[in-house]
PDB file of N, CA and C in Angstrom:
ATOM      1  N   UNK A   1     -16.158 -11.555 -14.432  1.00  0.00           N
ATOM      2  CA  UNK A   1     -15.025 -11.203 -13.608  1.00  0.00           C
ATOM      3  C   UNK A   1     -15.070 -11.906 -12.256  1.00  0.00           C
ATOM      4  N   UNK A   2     -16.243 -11.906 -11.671  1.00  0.00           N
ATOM      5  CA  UNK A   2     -16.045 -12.594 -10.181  1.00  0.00           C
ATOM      6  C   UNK A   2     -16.719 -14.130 -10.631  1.00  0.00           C
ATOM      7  N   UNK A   3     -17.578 -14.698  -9.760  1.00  0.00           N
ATOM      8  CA  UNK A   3     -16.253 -14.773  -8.221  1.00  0.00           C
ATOM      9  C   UNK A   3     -14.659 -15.716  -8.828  1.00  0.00           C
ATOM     10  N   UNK A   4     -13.749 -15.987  -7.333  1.00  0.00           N
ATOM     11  CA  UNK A   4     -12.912 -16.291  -7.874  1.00  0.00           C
ATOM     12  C   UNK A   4     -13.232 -18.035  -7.470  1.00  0.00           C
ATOM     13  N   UNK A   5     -12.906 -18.974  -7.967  1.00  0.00           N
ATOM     14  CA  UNK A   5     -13.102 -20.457  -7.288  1.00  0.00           C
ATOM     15  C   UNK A   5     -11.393 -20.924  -7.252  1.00  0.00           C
ATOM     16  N   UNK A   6     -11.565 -21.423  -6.109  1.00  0.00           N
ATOM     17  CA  UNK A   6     -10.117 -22.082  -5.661  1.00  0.00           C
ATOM     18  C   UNK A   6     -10.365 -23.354  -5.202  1.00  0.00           C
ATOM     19  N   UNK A   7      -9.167 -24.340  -5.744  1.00  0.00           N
ATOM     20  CA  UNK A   7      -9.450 -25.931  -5.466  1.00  0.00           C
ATOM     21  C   UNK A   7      -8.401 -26.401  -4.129  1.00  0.00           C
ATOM     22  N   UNK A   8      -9.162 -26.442  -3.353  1.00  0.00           N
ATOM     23  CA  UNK A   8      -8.430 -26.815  -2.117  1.00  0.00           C
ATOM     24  C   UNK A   8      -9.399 -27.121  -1.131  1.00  0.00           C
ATOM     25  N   UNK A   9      -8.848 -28.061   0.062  1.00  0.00           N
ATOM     26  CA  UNK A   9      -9.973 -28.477   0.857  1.00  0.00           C
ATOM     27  C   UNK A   9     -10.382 -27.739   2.484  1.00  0.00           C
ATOM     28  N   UNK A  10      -8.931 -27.030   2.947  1.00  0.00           N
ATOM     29  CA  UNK A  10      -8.635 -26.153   3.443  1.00  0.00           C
ATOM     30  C   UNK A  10      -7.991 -25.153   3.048  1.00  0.00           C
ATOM     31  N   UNK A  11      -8.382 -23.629   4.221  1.00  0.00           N
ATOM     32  CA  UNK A  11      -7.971 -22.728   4.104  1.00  0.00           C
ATOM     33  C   UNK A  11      -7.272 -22.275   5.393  1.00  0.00           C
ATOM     34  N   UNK A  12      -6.217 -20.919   5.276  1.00  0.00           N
ATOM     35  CA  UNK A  12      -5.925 -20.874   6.364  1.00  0.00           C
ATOM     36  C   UNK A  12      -5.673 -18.937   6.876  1.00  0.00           C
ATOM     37  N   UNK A  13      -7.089 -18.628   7.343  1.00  0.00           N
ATOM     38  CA  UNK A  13      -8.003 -17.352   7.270  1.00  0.00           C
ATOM     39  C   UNK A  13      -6.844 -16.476   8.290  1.00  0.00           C
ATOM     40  N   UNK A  14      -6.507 -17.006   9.084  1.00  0.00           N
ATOM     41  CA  UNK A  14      -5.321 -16.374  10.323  1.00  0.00           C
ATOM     42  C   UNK A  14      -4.185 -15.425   9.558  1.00  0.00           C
ATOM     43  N   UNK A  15      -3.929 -16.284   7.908  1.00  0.00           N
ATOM     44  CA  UNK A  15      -2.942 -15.339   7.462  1.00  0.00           C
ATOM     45  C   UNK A  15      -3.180 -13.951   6.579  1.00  0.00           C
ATOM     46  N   UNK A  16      -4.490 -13.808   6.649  1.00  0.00           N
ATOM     47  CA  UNK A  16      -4.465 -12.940   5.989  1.00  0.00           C
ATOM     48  C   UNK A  16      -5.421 -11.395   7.046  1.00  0.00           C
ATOM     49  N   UNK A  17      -5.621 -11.996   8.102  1.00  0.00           N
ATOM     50  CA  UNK A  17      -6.814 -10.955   9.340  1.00  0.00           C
ATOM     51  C   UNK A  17      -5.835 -10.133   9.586  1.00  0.00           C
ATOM     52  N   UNK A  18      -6.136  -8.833   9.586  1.00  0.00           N
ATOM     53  CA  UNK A  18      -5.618  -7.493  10.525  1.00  0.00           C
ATOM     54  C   UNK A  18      -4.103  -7.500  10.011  1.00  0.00           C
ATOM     55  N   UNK A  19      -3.875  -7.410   8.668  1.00  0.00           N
ATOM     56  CA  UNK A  19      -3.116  -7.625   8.207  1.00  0.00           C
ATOM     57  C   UNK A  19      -2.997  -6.666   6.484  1.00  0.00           C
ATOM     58  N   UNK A  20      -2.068  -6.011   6.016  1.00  0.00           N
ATOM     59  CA  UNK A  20      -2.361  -4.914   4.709  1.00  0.00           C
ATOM     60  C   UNK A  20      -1.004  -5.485   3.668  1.00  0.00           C
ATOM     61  N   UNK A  21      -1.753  -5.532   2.582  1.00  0.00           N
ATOM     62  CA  UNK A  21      -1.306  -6.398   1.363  1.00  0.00           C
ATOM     63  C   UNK A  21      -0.954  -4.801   0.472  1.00  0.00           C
ATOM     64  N   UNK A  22       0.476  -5.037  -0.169  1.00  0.00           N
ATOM     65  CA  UNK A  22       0.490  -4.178  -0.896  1.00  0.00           C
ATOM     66  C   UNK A  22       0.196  -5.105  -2.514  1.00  0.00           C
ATOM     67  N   UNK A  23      -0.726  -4.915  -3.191  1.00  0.00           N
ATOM     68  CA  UNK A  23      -0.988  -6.131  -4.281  1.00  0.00           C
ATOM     69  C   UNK A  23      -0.124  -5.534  -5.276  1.00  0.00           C
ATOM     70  N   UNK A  24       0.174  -4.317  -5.571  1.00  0.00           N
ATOM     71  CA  UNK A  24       0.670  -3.653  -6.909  1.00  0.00           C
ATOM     72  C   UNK A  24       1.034  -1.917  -6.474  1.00  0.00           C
ATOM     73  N   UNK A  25       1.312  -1.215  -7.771  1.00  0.00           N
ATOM     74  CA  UNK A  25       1.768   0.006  -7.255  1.00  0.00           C
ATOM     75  C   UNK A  25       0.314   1.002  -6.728  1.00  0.00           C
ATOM     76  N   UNK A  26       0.038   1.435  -6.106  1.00  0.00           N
ATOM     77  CA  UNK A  26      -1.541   2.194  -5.828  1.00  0.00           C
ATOM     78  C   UNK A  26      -2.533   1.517  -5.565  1.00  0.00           C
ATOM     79  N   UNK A  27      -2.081  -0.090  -5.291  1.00  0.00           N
ATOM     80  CA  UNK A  27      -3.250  -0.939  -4.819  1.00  0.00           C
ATOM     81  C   UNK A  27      -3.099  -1.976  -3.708  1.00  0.00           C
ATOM     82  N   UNK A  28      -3.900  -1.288  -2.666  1.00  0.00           N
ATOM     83  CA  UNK A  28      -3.729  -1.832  -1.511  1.00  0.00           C
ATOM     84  C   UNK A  28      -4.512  -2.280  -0.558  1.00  0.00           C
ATOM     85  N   UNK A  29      -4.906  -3.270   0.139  1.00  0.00           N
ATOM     86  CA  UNK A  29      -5.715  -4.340   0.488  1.00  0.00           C
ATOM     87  C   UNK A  29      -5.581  -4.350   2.175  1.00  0.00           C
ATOM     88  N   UNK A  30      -6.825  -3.909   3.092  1.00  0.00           N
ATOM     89  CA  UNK A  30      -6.563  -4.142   4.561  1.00  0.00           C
ATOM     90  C   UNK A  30      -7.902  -4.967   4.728  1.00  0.00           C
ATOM     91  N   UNK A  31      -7.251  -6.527   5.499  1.00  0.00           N
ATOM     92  CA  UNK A  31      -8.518  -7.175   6.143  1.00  0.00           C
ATOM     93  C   UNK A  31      -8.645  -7.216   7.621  1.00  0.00           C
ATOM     94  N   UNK A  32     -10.016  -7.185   8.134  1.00  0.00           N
ATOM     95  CA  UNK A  32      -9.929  -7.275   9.153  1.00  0.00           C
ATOM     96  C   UNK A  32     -10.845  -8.225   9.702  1.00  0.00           C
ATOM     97  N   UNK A  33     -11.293  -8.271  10.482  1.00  0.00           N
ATOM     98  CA  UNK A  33     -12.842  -9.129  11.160  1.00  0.00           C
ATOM     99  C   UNK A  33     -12.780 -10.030  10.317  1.00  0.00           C
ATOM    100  N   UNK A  34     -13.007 -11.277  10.973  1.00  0.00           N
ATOM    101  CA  UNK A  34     -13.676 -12.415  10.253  1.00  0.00           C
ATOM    102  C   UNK A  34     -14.710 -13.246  10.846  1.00  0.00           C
ATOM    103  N   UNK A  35     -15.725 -13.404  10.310  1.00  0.00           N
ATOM    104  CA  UNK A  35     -17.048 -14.398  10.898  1.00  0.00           C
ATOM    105  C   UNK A  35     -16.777 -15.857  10.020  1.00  0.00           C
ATOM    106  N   UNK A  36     -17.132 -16.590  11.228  1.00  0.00           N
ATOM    107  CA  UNK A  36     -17.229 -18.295  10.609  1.00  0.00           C
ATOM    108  C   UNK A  36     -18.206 -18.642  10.842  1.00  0.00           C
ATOM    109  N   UNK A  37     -19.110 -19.652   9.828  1.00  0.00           N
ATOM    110  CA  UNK A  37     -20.370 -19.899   9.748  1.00  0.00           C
ATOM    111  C   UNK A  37     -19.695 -21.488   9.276  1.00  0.00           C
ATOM    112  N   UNK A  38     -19.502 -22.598   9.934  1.00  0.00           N
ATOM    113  CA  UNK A  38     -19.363 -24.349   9.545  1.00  0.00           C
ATOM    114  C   UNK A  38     -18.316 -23.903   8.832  1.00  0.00           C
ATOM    115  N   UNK A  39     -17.839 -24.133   7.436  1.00  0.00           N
ATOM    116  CA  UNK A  39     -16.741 -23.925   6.438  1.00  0.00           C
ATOM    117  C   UNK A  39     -16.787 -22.550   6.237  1.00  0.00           C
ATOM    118  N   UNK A  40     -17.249 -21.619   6.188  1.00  0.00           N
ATOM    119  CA  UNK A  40     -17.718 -20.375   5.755  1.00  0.00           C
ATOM    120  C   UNK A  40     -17.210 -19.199   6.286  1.00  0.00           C
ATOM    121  N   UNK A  41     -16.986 -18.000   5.557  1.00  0.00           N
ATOM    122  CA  UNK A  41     -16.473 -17.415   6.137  1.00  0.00           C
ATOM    123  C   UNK A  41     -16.700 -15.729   5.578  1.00  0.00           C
ATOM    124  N   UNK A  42     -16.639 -14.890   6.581  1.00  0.00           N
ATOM    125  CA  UNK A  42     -16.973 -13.604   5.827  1.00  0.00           C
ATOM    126  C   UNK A  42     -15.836 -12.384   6.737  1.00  0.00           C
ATOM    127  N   UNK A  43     -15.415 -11.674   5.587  1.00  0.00           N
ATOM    128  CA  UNK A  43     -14.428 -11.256   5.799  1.00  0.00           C
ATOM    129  C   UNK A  43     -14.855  -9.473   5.577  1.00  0.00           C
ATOM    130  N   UNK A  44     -14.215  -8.497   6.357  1.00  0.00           N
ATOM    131  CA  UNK A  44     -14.692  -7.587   6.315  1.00  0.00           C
ATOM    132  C   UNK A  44     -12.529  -6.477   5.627  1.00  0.00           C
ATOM    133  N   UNK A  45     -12.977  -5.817   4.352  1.00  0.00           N
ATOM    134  CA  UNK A  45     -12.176  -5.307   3.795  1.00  0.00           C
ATOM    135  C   UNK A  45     -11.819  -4.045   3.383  1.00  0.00           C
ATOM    136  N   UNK A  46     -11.220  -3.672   3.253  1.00  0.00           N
ATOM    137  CA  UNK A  46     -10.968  -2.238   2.475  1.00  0.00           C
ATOM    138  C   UNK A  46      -9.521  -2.319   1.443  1.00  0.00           C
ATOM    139  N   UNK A  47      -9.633  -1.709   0.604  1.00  0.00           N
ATOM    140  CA  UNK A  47      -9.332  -1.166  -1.180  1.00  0.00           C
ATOM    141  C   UNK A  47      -8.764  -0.320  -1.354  1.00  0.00           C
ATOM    142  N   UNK A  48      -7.502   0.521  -1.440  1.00  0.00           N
ATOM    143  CA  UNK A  48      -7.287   1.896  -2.170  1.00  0.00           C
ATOM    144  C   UNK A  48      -6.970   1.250  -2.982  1.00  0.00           C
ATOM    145  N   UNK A  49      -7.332   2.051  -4.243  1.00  0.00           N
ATOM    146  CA  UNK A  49      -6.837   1.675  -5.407  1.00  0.00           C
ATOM    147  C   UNK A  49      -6.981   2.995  -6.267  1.00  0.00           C
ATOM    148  N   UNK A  50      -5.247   3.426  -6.323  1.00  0.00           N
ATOM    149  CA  UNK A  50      -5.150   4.857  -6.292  1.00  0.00           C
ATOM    150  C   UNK A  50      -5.738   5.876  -5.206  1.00  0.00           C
ATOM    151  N   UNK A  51      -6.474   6.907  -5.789  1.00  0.00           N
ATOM    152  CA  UNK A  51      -6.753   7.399  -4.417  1.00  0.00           C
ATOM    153  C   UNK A  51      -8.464   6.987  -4.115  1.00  0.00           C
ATOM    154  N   UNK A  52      -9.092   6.056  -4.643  1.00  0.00           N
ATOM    155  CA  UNK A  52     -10.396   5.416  -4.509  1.00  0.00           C
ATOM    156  C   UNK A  52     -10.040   4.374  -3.373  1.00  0.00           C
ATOM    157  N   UNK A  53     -10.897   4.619  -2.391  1.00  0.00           N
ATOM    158  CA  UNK A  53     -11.573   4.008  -1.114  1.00  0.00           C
ATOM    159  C   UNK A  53     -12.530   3.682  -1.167  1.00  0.00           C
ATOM    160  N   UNK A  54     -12.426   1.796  -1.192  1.00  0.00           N
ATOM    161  CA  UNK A  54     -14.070   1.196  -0.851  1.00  0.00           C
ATOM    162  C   UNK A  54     -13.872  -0.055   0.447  1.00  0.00           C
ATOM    163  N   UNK A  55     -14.932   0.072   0.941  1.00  0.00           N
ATOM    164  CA  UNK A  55     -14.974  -0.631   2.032  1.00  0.00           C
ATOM    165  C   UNK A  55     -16.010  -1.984   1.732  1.00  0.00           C
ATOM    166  N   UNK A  56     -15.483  -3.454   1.886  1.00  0.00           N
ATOM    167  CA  UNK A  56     -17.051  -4.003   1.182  1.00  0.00           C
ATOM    168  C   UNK A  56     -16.513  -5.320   2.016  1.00  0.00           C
ATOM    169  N   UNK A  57     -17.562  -6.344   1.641  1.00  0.00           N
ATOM    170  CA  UNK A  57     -17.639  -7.924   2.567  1.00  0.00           C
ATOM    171  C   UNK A  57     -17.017  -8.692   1.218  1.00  0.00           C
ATOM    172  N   UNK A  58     -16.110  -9.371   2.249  1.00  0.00           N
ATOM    173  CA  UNK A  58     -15.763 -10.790   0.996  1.00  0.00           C
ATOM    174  C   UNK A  58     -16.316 -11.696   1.620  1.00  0.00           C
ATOM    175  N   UNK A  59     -16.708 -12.720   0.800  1.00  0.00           N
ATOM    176  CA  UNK A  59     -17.665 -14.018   1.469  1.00  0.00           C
ATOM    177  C   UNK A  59     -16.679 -15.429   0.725  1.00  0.00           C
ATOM    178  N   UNK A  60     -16.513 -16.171   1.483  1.00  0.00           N
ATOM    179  CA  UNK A  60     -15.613 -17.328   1.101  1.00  0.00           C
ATOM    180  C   UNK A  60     -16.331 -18.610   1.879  1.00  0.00           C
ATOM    181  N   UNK A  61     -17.046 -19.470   0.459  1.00  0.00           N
ATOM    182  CA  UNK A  61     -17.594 -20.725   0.542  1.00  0.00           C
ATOM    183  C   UNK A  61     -17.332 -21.914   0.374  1.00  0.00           C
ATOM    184  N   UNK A  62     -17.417 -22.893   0.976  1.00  0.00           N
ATOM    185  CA  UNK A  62     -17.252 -23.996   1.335  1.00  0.00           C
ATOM    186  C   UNK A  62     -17.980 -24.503  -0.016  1.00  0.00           C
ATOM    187  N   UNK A  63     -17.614 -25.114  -1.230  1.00  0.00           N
ATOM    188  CA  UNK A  63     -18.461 -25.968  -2.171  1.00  0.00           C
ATOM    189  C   UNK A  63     -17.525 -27.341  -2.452  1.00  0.00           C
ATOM    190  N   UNK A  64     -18.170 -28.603  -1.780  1.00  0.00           N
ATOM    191  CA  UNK A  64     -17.823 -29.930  -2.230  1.00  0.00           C
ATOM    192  C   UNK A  64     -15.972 -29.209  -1.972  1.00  0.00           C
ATOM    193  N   UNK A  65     -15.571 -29.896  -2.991  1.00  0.00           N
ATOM    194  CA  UNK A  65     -13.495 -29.806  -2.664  1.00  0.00           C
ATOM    195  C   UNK A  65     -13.433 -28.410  -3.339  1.00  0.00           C
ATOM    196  N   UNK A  66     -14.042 -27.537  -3.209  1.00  0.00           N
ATOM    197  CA  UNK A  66     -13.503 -26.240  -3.469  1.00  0.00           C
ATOM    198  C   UNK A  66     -14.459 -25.331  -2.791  1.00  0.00           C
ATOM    199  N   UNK A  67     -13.717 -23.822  -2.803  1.00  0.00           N
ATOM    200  CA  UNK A  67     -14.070 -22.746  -1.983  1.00  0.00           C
ATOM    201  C   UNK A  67     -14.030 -21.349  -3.180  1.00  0.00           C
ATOM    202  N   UNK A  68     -15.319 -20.888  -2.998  1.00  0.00           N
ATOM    203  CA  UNK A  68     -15.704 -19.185  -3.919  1.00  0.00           C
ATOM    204  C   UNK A  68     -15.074 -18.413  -3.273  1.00  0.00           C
ATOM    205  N   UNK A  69     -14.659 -17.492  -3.532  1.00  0.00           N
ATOM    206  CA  UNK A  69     -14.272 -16.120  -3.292  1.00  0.00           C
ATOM    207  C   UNK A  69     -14.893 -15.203  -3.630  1.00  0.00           C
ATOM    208  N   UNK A  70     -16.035 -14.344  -3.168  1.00  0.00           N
ATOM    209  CA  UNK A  70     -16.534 -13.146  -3.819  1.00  0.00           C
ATOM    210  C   UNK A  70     -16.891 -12.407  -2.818  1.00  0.00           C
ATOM    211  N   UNK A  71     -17.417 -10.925  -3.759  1.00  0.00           N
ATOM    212  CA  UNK A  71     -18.025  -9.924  -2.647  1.00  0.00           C
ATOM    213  C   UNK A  71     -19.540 -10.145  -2.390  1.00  0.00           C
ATOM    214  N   UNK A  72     -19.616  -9.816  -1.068  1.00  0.00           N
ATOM    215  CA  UNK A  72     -20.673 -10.207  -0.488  1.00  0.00           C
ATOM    216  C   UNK A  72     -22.020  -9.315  -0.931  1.00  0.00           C
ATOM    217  N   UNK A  73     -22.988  -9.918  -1.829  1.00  0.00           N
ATOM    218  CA  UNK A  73     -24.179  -8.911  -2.200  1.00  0.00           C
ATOM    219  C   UNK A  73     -24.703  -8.231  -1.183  1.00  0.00           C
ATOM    220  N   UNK A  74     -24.592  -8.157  -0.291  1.00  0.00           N
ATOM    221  CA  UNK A  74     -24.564  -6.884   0.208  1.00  0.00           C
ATOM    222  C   UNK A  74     -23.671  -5.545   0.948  1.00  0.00           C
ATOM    223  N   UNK A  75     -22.707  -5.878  -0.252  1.00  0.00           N
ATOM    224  CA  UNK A  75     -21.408  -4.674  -0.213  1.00  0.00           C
ATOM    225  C   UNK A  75     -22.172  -3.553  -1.504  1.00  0.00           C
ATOM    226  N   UNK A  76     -21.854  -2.627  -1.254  1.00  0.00           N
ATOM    227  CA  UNK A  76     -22.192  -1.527  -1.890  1.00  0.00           C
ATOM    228  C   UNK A  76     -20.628  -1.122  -2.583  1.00  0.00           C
ATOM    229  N   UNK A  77     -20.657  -1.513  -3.984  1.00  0.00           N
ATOM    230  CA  UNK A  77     -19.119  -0.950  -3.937  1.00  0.00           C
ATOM    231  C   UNK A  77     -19.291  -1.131  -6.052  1.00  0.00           C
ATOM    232  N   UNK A  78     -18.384  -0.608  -6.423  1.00  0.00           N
ATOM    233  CA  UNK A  78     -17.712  -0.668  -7.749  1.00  0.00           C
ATOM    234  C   UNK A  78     -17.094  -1.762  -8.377  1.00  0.00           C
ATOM    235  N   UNK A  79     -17.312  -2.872  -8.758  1.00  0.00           N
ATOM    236  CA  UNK A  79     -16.735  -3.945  -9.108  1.00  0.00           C
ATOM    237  C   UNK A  79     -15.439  -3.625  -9.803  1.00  0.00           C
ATOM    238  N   UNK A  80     -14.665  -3.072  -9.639  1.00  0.00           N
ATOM    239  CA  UNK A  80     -13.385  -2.714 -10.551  1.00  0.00           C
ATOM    240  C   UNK A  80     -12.203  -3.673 -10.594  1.00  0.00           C
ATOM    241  N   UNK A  81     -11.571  -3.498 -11.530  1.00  0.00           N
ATOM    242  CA  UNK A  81     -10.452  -4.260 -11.749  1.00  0.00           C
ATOM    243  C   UNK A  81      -9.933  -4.860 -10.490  1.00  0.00           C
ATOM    244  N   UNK A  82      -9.653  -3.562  -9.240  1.00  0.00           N
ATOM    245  CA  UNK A  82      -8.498  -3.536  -8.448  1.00  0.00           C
ATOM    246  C   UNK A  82      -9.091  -4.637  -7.350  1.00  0.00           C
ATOM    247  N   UNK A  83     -10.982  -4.932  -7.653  1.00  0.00           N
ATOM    248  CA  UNK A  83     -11.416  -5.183  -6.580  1.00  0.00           C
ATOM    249  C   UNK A  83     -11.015  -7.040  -7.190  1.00  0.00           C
ATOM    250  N   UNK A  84     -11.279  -7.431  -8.136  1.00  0.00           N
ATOM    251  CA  UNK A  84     -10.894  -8.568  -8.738  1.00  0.00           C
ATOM    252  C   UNK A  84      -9.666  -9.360  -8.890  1.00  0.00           C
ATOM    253  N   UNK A  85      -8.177  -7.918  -8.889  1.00  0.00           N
ATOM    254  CA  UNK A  85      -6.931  -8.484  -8.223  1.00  0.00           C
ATOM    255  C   UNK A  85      -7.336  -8.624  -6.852  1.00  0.00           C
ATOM    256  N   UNK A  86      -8.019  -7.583  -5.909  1.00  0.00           N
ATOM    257  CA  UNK A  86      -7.463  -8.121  -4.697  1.00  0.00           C
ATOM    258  C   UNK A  86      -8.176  -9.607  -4.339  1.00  0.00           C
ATOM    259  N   UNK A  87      -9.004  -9.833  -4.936  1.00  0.00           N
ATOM    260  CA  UNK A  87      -9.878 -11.556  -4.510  1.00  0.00           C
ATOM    261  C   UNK A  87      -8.927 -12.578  -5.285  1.00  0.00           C
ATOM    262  N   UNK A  88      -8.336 -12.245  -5.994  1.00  0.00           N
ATOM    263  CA  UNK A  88      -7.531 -13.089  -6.870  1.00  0.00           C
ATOM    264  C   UNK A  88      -6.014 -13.498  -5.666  1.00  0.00           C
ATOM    265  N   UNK A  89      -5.538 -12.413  -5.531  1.00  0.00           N
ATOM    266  CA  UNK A  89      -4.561 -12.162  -4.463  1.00  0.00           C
ATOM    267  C   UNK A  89      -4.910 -12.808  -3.359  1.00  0.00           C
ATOM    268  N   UNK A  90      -5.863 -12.846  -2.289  1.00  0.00           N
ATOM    269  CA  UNK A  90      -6.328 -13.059  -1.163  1.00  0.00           C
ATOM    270  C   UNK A  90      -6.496 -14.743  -1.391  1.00  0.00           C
ATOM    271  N   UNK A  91      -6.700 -15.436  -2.686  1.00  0.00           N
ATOM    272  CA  UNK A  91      -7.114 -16.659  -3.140  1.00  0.00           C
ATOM    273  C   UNK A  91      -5.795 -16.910  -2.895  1.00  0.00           C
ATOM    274  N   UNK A  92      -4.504 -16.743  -3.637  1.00  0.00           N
ATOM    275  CA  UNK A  92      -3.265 -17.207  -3.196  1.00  0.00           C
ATOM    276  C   UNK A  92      -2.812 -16.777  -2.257  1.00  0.00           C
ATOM    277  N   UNK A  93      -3.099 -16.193  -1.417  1.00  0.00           N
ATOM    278  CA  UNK A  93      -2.500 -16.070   0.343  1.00  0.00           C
ATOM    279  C   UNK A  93      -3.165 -16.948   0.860  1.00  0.00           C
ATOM    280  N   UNK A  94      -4.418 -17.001   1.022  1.00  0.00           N
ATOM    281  CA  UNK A  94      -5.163 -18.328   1.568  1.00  0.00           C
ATOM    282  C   UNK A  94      -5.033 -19.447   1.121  1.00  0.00           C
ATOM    283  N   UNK A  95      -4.837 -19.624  -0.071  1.00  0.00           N
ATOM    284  CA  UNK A  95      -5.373 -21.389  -0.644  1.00  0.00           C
ATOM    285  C   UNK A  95      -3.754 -21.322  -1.464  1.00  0.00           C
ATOM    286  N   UNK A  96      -3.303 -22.986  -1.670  1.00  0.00           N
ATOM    287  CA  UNK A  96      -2.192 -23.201  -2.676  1.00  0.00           C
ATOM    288  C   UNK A  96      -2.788 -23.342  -3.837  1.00  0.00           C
ATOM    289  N   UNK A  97      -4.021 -23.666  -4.659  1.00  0.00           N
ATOM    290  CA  UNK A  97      -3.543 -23.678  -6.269  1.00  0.00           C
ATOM    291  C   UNK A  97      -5.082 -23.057  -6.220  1.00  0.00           C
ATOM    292  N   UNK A  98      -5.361 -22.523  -7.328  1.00  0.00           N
ATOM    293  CA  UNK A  98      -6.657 -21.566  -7.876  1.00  0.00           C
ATOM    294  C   UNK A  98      -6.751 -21.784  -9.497  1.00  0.00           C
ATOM    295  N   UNK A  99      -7.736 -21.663  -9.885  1.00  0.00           N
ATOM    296  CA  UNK A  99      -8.196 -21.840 -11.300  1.00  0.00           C
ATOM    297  C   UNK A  99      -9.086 -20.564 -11.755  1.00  0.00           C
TER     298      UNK A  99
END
């Protein structure tokens, strides 16, 4: 299921900070904070999905002409469906084409 890989050489992190995504019906996406490390980037999130609340790190990497999308091993959280739309989602707000 994870991570997600997206082919693009830039990203553009501004559109998606301090900002709440409705992805679907009962699933909903707030980012906030972001740390930059060279290309790198770590993003701090929260999830309802239905009435489940998780709070966890997305980590988004710089590899050669493409960039990972995943949760950061050290998020404590449920890998669920809703958490896999929202990285999927967050891949097309940030980046134009994904695989």
């Amino acid at each position: 299921m994870f991570p997600v890989k997206v082919l693009t050489k830039q990203i553009n992190i501004s559109s998606i900070l301090y900002q709440e995504f409705k992805i679907e019906d009962n699933l909903y996406l707030k980012c906030f904070f972001a740390c930059k490390n060279e290309q790198n980037y770590t993003i701090e999130a929260v999830l309802l999905d239905n009435d489940f609340l998780q709070s966890f790190i997305i980590n988004v990497k710089k590899k050669n002409d493409y960039f990972i999308i995943d949760v950061s091993q050290f998020s404590e959280i449920l890998k669920t469906e809703g958490v896999q739309k929202a990285l999927h989602y967050l891949a097309q707000r940030l980046f134009k084409e994904t695989i």
